[in-house]
Protein backbone atom coordinates (compact mmCIF):
# COMPACT_ATOMS: atom_id res chain seq x y z
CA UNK A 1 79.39 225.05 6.73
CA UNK A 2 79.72 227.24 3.78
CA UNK A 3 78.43 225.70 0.26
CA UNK A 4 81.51 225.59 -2.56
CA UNK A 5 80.55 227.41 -5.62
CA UNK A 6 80.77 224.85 -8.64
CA UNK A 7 84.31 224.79 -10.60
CA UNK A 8 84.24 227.12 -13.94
CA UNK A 9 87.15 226.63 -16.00
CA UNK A 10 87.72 226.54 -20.04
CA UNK A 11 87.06 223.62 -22.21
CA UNK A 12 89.20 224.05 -25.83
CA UNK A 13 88.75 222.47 -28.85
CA UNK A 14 91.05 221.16 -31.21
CA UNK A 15 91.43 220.46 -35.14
CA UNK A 16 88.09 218.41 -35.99
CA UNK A 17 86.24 219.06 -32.64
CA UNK A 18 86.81 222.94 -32.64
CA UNK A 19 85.43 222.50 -36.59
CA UNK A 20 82.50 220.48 -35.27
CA UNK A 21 82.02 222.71 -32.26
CA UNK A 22 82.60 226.25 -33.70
CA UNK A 23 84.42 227.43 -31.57
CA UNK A 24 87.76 227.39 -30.96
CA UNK A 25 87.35 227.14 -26.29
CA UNK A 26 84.12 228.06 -24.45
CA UNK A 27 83.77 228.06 -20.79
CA UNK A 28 82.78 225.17 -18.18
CA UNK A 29 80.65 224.97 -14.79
CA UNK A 30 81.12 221.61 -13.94
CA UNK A 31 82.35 219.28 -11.00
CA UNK A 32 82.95 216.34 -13.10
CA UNK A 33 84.61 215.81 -16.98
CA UNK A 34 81.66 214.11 -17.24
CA UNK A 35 79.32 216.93 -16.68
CA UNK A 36 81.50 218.87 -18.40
CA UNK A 37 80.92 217.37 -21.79
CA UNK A 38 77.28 216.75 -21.03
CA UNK A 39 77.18 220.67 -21.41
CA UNK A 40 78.68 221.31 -24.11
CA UNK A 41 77.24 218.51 -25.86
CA UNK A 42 73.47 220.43 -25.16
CA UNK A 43 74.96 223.62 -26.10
CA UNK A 44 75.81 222.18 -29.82
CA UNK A 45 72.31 220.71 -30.35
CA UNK A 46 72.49 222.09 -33.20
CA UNK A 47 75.32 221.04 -34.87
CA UNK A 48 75.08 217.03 -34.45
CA UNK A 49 78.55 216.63 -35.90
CA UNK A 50 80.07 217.62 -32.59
CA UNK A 51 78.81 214.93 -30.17
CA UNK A 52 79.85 211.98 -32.96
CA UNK A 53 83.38 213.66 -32.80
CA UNK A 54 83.54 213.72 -29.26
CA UNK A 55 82.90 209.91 -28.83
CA UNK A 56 86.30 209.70 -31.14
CA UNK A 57 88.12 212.21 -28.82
CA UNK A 58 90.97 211.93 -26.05
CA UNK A 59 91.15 214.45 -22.92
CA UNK A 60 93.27 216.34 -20.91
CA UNK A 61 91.91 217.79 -17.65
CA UNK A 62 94.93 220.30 -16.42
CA UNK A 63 97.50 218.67 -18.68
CA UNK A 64 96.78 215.19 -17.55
CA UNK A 65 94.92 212.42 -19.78
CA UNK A 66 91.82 211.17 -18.78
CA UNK A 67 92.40 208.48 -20.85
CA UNK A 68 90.09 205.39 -20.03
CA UNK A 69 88.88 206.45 -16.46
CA UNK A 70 85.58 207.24 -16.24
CA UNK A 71 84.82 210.53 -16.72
CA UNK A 72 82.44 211.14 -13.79
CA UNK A 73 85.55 210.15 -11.38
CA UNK A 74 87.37 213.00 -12.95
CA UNK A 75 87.09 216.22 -10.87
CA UNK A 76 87.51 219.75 -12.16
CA UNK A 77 89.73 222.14 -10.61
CA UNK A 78 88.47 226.19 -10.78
CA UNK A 79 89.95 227.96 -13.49
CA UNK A 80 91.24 224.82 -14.95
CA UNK A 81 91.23 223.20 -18.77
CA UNK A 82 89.60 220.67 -20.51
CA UNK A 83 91.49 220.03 -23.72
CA UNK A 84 89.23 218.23 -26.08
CA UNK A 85 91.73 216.29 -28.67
CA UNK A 86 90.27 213.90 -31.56
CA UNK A 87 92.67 211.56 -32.94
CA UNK A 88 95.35 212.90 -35.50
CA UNK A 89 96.39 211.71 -38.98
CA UNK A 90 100.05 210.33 -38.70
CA UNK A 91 100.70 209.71 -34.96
């Protein structure tokens, strides 16, 4: 039985996180949304701000929210998105 390759995809940031990450998308390895995050959040070490603006964040994973489900129950697709949303003035 052949061994499946772990999903790589695109996680992008938006308004306050893509200030706090630096960057505006960077790529994911990752089976879970969980792991996912996990990532990036060692990748920013060095900027603390980020992982206090991800606990204040919403995500999509391929255009659906995760909204409270646990994010290690949320599978990622190859080639798919994580859209990393904090919450916006107004609505």
């Amino acid at each position: 039985m052949a061994m499946m390759s772990t999903p790589a995809g695109t996680i992008r940031y938006w308004a306050a996180a893509r200030a706090a990450a630096g960057t505006a998308e960077e790529p994911y390895t990752a089976w879970t949304l969980a792991e996912a995050l996990e990532a990036a959040r060692q990748r920013h070490t060095a900027r603390p701000e980020f992982a206090r603006v991800l606990l204040r964040c919403s995500f999509l994973v391929d255009g659906t929210p995760a909204g409270t489900r646990d994010h290690k129950t949320i599978q990622l697709a190859e080639g798919g998105t994580v859209e990393v949303l904090p919450p916006f003035a107004g609505g």
